[in-house]
Structure formats: C-alpha cells, structure tokens
PDB file of N, CA and C in Angstrom:
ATOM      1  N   UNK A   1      -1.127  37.283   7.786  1.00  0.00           N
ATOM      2  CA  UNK A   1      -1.373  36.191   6.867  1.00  0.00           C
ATOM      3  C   UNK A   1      -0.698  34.919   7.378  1.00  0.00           C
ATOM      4  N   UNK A   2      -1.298  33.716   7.384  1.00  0.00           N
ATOM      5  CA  UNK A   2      -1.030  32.713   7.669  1.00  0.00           C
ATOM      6  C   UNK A   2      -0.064  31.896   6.728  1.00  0.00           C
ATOM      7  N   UNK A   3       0.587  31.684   6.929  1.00  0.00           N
ATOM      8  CA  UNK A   3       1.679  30.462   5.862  1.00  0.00           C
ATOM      9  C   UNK A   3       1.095  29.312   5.732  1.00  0.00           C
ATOM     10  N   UNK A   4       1.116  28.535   4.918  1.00  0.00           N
ATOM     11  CA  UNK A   4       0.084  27.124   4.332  1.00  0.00           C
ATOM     12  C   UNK A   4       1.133  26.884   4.288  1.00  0.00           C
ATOM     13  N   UNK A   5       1.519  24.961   4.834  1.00  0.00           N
ATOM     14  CA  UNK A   5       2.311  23.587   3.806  1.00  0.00           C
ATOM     15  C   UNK A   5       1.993  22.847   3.124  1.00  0.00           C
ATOM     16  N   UNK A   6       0.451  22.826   3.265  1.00  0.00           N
ATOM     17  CA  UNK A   6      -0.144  22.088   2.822  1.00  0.00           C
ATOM     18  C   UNK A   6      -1.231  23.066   1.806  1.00  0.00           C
ATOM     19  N   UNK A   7      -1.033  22.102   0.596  1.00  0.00           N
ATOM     20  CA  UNK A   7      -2.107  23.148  -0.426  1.00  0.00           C
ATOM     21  C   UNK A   7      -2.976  21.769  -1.332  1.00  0.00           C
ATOM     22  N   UNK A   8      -3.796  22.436  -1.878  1.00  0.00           N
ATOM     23  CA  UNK A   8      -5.123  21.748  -3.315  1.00  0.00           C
ATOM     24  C   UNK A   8      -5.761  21.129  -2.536  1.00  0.00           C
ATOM     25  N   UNK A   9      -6.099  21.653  -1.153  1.00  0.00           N
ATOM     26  CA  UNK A   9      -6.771  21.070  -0.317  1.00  0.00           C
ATOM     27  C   UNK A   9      -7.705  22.116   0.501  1.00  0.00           C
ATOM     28  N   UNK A  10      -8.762  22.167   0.731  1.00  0.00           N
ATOM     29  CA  UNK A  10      -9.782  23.142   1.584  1.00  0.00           C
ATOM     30  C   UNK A  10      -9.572  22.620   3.135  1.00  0.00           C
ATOM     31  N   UNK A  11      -9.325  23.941   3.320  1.00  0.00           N
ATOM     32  CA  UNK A  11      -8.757  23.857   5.233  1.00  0.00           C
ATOM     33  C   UNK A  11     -10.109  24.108   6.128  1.00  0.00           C
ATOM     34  N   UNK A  12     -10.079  23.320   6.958  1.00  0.00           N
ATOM     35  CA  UNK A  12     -10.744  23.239   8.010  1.00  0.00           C
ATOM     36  C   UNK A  12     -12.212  22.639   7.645  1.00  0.00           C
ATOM     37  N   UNK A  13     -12.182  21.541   6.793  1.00  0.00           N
ATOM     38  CA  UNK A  13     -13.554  20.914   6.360  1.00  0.00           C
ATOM     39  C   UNK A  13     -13.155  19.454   5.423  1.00  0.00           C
ATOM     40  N   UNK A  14     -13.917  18.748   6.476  1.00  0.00           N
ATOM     41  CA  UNK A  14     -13.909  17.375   6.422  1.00  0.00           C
ATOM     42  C   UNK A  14     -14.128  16.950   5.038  1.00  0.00           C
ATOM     43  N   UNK A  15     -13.385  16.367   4.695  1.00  0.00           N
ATOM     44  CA  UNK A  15     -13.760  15.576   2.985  1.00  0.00           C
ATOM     45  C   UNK A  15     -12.881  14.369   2.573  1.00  0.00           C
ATOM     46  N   UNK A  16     -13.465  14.012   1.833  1.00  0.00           N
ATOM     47  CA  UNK A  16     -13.506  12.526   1.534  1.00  0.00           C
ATOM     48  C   UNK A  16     -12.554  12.200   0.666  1.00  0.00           C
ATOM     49  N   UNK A  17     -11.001  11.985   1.154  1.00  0.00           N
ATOM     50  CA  UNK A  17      -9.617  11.967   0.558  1.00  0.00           C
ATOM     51  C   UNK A  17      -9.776  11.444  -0.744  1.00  0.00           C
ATOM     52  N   UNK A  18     -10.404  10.084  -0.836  1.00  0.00           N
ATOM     53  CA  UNK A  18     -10.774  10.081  -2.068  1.00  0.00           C
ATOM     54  C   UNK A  18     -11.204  10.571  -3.401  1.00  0.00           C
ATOM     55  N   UNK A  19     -11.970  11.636  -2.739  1.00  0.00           N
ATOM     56  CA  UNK A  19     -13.096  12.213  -4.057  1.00  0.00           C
ATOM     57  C   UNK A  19     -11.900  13.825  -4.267  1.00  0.00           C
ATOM     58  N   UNK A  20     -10.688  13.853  -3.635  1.00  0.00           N
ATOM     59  CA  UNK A  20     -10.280  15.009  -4.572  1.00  0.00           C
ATOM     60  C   UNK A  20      -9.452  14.639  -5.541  1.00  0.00           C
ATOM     61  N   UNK A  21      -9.254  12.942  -6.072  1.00  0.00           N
ATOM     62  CA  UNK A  21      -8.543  13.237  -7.275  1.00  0.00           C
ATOM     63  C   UNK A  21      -9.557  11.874  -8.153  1.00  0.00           C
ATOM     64  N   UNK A  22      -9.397  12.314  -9.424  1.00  0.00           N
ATOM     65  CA  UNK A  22     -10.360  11.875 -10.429  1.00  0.00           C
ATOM     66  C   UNK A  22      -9.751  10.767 -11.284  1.00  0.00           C
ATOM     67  N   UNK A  23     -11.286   9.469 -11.700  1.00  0.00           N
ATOM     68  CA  UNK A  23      -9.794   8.729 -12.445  1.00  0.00           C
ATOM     69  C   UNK A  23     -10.309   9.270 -13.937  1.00  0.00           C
ATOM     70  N   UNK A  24      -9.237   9.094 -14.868  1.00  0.00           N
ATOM     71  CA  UNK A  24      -9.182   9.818 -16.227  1.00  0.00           C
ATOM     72  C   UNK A  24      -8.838   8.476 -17.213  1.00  0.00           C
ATOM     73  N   UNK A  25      -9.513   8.547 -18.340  1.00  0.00           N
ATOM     74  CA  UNK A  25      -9.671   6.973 -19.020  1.00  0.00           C
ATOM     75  C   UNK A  25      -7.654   6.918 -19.837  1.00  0.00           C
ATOM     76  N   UNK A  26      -7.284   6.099 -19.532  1.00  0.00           N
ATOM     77  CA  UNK A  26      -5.961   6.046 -20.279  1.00  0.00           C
ATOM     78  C   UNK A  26      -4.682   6.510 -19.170  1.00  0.00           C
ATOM     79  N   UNK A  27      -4.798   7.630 -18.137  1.00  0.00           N
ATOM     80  CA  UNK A  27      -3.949   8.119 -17.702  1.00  0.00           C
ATOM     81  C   UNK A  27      -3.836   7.795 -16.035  1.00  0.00           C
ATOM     82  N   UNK A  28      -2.972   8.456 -15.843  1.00  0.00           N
ATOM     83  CA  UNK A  28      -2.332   8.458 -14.291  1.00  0.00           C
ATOM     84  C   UNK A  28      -2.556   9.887 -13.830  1.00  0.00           C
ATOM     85  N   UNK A  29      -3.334  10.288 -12.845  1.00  0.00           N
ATOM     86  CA  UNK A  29      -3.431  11.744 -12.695  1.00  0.00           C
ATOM     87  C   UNK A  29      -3.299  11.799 -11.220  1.00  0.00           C
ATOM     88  N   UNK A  30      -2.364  13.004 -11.011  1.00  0.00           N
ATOM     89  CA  UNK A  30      -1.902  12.958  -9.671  1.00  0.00           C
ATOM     90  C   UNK A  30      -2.406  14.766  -9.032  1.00  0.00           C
ATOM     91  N   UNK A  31      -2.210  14.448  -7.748  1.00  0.00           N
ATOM     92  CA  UNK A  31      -2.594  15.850  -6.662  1.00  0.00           C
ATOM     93  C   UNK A  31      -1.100  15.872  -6.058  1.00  0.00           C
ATOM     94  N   UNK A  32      -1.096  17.275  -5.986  1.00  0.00           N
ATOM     95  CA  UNK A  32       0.548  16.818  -4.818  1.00  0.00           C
ATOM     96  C   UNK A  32      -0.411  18.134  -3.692  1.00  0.00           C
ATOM     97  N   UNK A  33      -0.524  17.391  -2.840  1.00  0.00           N
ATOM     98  CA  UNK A  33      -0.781  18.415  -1.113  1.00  0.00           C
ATOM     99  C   UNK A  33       0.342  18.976  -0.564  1.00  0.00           C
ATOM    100  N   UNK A  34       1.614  18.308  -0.623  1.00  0.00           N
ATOM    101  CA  UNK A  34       2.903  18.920   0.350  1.00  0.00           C
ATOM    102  C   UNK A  34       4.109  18.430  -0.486  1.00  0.00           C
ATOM    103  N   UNK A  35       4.701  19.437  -0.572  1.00  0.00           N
ATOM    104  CA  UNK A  35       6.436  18.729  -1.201  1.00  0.00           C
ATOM    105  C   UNK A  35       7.514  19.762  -0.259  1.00  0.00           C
ATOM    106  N   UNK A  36       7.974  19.217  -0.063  1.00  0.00           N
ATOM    107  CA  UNK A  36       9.602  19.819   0.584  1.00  0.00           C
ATOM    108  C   UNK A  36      10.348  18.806   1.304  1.00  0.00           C
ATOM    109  N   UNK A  37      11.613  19.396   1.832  1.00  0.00           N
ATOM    110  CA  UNK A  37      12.713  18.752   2.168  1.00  0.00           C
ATOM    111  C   UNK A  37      12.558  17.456   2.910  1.00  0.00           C
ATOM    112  N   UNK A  38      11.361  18.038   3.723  1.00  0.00           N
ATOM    113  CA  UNK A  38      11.320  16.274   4.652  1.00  0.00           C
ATOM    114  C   UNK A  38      10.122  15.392   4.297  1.00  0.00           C
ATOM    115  N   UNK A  39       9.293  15.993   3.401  1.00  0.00           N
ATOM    116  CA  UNK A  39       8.458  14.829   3.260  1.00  0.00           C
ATOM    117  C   UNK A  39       7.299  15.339   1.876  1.00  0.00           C
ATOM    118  N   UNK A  40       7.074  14.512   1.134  1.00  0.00           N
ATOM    119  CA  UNK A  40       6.357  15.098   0.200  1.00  0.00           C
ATOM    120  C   UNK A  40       5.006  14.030   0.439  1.00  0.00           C
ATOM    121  N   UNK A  41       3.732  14.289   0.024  1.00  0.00           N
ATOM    122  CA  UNK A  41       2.170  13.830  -0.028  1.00  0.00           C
ATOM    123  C   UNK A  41       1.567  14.404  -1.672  1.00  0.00           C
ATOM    124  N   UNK A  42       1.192  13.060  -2.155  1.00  0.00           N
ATOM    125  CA  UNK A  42       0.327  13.649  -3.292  1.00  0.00           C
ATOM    126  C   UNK A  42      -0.701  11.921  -3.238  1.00  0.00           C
ATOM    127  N   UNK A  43      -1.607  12.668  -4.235  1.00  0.00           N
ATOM    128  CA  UNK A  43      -2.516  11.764  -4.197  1.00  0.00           C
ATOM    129  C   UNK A  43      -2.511  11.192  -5.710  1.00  0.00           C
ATOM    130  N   UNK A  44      -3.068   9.806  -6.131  1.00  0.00           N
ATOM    131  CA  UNK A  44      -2.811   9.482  -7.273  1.00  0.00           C
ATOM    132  C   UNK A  44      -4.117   8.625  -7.602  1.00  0.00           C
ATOM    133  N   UNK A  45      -4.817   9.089  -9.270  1.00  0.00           N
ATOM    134  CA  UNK A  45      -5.555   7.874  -9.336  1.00  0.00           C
ATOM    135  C   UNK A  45      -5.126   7.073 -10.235  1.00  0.00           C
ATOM    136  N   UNK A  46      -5.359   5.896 -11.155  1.00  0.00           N
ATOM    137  CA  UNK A  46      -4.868   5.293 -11.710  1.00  0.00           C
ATOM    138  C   UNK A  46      -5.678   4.322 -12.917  1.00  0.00           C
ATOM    139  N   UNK A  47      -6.098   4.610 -14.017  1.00  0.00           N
ATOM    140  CA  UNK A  47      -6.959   4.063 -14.474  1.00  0.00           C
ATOM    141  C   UNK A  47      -6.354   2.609 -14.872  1.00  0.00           C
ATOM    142  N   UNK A  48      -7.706   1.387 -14.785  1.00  0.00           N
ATOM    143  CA  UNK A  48      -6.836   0.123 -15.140  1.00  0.00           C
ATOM    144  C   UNK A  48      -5.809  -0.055 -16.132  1.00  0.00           C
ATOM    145  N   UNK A  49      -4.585  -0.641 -16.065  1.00  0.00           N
ATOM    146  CA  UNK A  49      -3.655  -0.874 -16.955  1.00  0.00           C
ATOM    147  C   UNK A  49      -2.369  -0.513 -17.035  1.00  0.00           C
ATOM    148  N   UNK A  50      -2.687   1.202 -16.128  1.00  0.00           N
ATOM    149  CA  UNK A  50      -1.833   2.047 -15.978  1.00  0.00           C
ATOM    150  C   UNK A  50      -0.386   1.943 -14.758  1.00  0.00           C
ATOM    151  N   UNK A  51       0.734   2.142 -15.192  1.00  0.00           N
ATOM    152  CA  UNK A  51       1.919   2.265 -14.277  1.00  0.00           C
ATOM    153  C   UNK A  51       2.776   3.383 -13.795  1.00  0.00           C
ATOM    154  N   UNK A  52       3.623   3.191 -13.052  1.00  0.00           N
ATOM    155  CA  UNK A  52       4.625   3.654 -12.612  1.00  0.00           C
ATOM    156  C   UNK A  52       5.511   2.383 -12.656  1.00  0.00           C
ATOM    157  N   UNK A  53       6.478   2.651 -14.274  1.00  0.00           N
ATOM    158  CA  UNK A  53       7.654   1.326 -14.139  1.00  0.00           C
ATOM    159  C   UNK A  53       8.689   1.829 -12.883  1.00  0.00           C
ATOM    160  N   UNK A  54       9.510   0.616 -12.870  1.00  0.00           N
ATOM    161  CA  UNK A  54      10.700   0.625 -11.433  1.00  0.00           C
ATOM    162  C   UNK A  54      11.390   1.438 -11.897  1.00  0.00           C
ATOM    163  N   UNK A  55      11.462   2.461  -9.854  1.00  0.00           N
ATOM    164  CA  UNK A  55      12.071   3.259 -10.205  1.00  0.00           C
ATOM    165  C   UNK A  55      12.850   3.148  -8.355  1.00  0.00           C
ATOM    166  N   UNK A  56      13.757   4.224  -8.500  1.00  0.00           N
ATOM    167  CA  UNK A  56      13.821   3.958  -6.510  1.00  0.00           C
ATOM    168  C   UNK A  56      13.896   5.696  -6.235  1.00  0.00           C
ATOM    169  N   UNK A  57      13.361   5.726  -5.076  1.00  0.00           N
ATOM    170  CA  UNK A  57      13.182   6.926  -4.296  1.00  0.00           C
ATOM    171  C   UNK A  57      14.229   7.051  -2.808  1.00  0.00           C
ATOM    172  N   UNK A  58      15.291   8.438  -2.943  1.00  0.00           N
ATOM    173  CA  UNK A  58      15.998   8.909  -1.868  1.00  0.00           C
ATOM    174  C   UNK A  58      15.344   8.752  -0.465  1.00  0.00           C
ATOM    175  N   UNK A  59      13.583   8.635  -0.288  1.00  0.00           N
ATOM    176  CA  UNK A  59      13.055   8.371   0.483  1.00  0.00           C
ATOM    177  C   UNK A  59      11.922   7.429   0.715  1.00  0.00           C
ATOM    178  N   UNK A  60      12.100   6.989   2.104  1.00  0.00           N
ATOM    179  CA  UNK A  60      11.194   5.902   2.277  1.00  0.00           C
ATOM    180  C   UNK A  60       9.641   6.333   1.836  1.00  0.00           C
ATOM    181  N   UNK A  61       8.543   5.217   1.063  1.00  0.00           N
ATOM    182  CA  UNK A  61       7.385   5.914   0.207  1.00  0.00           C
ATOM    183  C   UNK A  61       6.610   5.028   0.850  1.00  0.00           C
ATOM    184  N   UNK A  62       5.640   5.769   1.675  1.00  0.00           N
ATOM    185  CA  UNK A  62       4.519   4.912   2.078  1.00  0.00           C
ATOM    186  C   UNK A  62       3.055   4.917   1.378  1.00  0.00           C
ATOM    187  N   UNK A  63       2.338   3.926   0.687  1.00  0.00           N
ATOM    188  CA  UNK A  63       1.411   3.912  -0.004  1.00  0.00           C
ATOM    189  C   UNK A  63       0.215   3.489   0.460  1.00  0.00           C
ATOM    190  N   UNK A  64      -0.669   4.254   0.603  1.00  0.00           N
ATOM    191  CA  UNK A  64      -1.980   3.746   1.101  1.00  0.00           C
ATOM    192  C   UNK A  64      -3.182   3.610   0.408  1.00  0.00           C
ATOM    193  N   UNK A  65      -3.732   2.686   0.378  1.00  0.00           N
ATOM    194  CA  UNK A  65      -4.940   2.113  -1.286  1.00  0.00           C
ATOM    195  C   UNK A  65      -6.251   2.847  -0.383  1.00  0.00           C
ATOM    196  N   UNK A  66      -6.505   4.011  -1.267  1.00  0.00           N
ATOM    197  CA  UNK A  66      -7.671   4.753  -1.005  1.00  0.00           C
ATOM    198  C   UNK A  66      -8.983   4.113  -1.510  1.00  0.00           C
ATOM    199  N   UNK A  67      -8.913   3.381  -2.491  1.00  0.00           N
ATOM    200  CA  UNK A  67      -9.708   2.747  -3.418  1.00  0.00           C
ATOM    201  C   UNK A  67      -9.173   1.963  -4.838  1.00  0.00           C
ATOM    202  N   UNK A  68     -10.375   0.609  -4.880  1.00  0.00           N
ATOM    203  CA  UNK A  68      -9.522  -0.085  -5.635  1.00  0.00           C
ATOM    204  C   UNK A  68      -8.455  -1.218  -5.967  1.00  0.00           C
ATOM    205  N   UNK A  69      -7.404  -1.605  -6.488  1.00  0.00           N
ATOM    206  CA  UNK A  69      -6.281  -2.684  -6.437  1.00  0.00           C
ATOM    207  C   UNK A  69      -5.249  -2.170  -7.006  1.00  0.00           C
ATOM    208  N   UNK A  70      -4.292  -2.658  -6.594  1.00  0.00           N
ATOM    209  CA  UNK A  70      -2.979  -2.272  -7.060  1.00  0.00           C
ATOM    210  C   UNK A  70      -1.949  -3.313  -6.947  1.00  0.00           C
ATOM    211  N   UNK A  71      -1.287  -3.631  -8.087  1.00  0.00           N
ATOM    212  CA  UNK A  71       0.224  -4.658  -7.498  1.00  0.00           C
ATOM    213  C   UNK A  71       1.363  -3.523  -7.260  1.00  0.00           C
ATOM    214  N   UNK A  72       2.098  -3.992  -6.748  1.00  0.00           N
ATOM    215  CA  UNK A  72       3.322  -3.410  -5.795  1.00  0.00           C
ATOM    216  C   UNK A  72       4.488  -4.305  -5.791  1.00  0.00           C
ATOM    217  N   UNK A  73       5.418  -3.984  -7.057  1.00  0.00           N
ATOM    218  CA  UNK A  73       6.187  -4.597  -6.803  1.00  0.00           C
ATOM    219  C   UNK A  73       7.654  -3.990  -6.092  1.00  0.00           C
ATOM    220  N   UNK A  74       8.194  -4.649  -5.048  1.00  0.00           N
ATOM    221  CA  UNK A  74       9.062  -3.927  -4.402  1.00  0.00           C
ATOM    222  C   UNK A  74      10.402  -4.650  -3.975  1.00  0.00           C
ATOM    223  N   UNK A  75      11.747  -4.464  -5.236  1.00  0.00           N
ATOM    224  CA  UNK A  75      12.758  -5.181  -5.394  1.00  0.00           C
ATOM    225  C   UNK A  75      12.194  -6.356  -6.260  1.00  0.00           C
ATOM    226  N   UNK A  76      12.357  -7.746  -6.000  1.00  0.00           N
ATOM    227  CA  UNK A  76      11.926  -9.105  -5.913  1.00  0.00           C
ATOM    228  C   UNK A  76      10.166  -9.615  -5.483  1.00  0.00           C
ATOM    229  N   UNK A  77       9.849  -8.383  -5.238  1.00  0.00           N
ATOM    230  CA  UNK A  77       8.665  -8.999  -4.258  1.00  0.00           C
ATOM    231  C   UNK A  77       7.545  -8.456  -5.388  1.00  0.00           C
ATOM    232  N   UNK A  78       6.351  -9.632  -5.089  1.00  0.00           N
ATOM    233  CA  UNK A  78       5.145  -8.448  -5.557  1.00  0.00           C
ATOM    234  C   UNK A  78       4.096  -8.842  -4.568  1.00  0.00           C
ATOM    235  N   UNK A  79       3.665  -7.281  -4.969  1.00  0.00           N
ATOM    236  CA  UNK A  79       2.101  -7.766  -3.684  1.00  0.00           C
ATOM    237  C   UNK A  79       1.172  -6.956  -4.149  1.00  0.00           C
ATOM    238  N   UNK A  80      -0.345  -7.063  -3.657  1.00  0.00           N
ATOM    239  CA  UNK A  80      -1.537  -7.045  -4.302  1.00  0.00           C
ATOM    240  C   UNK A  80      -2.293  -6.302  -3.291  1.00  0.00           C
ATOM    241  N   UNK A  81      -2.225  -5.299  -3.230  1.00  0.00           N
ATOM    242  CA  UNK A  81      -3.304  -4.312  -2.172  1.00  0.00           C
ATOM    243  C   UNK A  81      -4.273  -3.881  -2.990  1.00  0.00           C
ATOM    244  N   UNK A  82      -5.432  -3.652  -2.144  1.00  0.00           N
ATOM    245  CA  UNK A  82      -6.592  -3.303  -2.139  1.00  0.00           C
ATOM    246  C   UNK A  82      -6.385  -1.837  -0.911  1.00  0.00           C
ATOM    247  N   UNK A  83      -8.165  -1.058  -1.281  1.00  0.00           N
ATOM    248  CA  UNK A  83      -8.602  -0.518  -0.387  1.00  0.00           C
ATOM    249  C   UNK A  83      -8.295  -0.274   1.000  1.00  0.00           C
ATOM    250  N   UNK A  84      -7.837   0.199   1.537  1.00  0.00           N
ATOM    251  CA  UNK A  84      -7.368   0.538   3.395  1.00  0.00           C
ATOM    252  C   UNK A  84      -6.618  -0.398   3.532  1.00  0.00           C
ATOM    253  N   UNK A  85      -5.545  -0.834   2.318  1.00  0.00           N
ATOM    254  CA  UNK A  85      -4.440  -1.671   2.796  1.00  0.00           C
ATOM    255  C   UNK A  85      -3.267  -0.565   2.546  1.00  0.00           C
ATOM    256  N   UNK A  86      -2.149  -0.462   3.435  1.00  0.00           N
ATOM    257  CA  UNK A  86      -0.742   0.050   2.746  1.00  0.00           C
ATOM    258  C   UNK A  86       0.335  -0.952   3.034  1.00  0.00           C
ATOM    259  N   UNK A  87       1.411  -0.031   2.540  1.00  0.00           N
ATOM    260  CA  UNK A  87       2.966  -0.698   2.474  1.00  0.00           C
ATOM    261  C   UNK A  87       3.944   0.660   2.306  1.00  0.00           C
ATOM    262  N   UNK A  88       4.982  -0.103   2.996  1.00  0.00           N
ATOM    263  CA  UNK A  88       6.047   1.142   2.399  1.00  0.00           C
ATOM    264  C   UNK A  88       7.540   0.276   1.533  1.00  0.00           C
ATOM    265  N   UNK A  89       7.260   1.150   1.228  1.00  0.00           N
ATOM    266  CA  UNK A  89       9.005   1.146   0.002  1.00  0.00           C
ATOM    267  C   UNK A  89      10.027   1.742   0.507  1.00  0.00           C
ATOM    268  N   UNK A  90      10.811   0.839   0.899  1.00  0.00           N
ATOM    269  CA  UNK A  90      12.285   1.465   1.477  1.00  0.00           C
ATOM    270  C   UNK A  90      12.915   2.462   0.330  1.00  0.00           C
ATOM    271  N   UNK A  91      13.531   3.183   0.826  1.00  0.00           N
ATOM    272  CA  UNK A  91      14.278   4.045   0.038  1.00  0.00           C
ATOM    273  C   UNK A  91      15.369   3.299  -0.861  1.00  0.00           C
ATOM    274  N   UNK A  92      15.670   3.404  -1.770  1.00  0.00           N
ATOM    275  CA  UNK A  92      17.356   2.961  -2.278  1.00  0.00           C
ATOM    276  C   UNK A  92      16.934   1.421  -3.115  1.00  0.00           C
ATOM    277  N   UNK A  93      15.332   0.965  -2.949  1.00  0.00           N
ATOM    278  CA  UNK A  93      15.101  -0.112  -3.429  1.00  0.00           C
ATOM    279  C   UNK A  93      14.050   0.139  -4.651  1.00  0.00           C
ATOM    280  N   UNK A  94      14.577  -0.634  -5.904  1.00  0.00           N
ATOM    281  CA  UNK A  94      13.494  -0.263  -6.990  1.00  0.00           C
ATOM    282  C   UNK A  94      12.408  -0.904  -6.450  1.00  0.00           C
ATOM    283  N   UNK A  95      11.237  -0.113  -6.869  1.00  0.00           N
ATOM    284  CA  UNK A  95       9.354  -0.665  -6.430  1.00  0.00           C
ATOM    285  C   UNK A  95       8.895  -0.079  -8.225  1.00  0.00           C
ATOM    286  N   UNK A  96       7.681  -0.574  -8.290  1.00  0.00           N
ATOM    287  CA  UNK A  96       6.609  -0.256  -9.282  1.00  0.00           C
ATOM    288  C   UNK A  96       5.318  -0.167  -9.042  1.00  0.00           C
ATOM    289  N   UNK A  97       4.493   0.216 -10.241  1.00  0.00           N
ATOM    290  CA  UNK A  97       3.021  -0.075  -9.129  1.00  0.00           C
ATOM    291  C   UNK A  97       2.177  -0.297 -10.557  1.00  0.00           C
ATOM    292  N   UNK A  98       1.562  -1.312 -10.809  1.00  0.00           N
ATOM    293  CA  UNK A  98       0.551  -1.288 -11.894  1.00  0.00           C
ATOM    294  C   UNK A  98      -1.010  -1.267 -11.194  1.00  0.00           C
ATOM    295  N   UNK A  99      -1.772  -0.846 -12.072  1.00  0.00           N
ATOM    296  CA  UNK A  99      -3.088  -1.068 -11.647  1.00  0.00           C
ATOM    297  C   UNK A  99      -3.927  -2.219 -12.105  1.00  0.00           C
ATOM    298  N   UNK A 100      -3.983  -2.623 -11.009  1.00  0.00           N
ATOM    299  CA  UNK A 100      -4.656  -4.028 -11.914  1.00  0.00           C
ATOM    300  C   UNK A 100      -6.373  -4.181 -11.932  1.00  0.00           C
ATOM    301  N   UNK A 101      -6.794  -2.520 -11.213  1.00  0.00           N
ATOM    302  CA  UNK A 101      -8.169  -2.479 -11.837  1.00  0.00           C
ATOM    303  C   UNK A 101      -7.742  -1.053 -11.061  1.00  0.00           C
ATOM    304  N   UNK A 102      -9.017   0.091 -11.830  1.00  0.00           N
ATOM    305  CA  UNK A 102      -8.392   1.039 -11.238  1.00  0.00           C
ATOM    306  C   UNK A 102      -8.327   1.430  -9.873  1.00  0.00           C
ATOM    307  N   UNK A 103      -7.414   2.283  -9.314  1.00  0.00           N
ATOM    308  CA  UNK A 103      -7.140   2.950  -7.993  1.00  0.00           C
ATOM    309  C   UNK A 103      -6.741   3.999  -7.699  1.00  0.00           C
ATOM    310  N   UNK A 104      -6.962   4.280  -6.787  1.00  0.00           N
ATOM    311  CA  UNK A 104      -6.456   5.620  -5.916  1.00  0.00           C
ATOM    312  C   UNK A 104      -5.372   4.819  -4.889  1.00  0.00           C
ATOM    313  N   UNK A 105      -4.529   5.979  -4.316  1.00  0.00           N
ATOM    314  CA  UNK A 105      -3.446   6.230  -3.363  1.00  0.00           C
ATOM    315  C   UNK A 105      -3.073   7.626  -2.672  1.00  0.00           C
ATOM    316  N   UNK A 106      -2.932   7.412  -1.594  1.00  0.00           N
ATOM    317  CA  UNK A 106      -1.916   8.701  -1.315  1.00  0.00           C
ATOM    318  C   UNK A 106      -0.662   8.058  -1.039  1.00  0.00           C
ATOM    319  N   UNK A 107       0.619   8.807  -1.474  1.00  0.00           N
ATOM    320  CA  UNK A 107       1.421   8.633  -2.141  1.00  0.00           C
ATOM    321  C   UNK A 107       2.351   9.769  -0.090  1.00  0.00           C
ATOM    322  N   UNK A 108       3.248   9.149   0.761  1.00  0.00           N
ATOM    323  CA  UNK A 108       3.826   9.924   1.712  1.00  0.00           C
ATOM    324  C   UNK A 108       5.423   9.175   1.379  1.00  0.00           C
ATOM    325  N   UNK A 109       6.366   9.900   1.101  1.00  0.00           N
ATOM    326  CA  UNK A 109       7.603  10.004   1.071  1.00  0.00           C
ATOM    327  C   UNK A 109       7.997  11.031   2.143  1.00  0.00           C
ATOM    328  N   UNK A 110       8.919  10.027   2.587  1.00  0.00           N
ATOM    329  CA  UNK A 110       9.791  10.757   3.578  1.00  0.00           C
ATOM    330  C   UNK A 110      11.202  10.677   3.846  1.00  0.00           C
ATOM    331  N   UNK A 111      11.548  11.906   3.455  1.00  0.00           N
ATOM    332  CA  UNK A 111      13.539  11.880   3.226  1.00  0.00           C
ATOM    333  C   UNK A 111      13.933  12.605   4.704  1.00  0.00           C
ATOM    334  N   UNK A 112      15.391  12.154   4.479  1.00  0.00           N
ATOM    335  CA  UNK A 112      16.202  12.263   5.468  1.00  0.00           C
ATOM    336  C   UNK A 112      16.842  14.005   5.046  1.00  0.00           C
ATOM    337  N   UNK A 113      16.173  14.831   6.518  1.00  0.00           N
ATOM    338  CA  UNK A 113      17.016  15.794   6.581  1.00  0.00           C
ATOM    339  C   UNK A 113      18.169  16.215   6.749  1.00  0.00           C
TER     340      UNK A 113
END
C-alpha cells in the first residue's frame, strides 16, 4: 500500500483546481489537500462579502487567486488581486482577506521545521 500526503484530491488525473471547491451563498468553504509540519495547502472559495478578519500565521502564506477578486490586506498594506495573481504573507505579520466579489484561492503555508 502506498502512503498518500496529499488527499480530497483524485491522483493521477488532470483537473481543474478550481472546480474542486464550490462557492456556497453566505459562507467561506474550504478543501484542505495537505497539512503537516512543513507545509499545509487547502483551497478556499469565498462568497461576496465574506472574510477572514486579521490574523498572523507561524508561517509564511502564499495565496494564489484561482478565480475572481480579493483584497489582501497585509500589516498596513492593502491590495486587490484578481485571477492568476498571488502574494505572500510573511509569517509573524497580521494579513486579512475580504472578498470583494466572489473567489477562489489556494491557500500554501509554509513553516519552519
């Protein structure tokens, strides 16, 4: 038997990162593919309106706009991604993320072993 790290995902067949997580009217609904010590992956959609208030993460969080808009605020800063744009969030610094129409993300944190 083979050991998986990666799971909620069909192995060995091409698909469209997007279409495995759904947006849901009112909520924030998330996929997690990988969590452990050095790096966790989940996917997130985000119906308009919806947040993640400031918070800070032990590890650096790289965000990539699968679909959609998103503000990003990170410390002092805000910024406005779209679609096949990312950014990362330093670790140790509060970020947020509202949707300012809805979106998708995959969501890669990566901590220090």
């Amino acid at each position: 038997m083979n050991q998986h790290f990666i799971k909620n995902i069909d192995f060995s067949k091409a698909i469209e990162m997007k279409s495995l997580v759904e947006y849901q009217e009112g909520q924030v609904v998330s996929r997690t593919l990988a969590q452990g010590k050095p790096l966790s992956l989940t996917l997130f959609a985000f119906d308009k309106g919806e947040e993640i208030s400031s918070h800070s993460s032990g590890g650096d969080a790289l965000v990539y706009i699968l679909d959609g808009q998103a503000e990003i605020t990170i410390g002092d800063e805000v910024f406005s991604l779209k679609e096949g744009e990312t950014i990362v969030m330093p670790a140790g610094i509060p970020h947020a993320l509202l949707a300012q129409e809805k979106f998708k993300m995959l969501l890669v944190v990566v901590f220090s072993l």
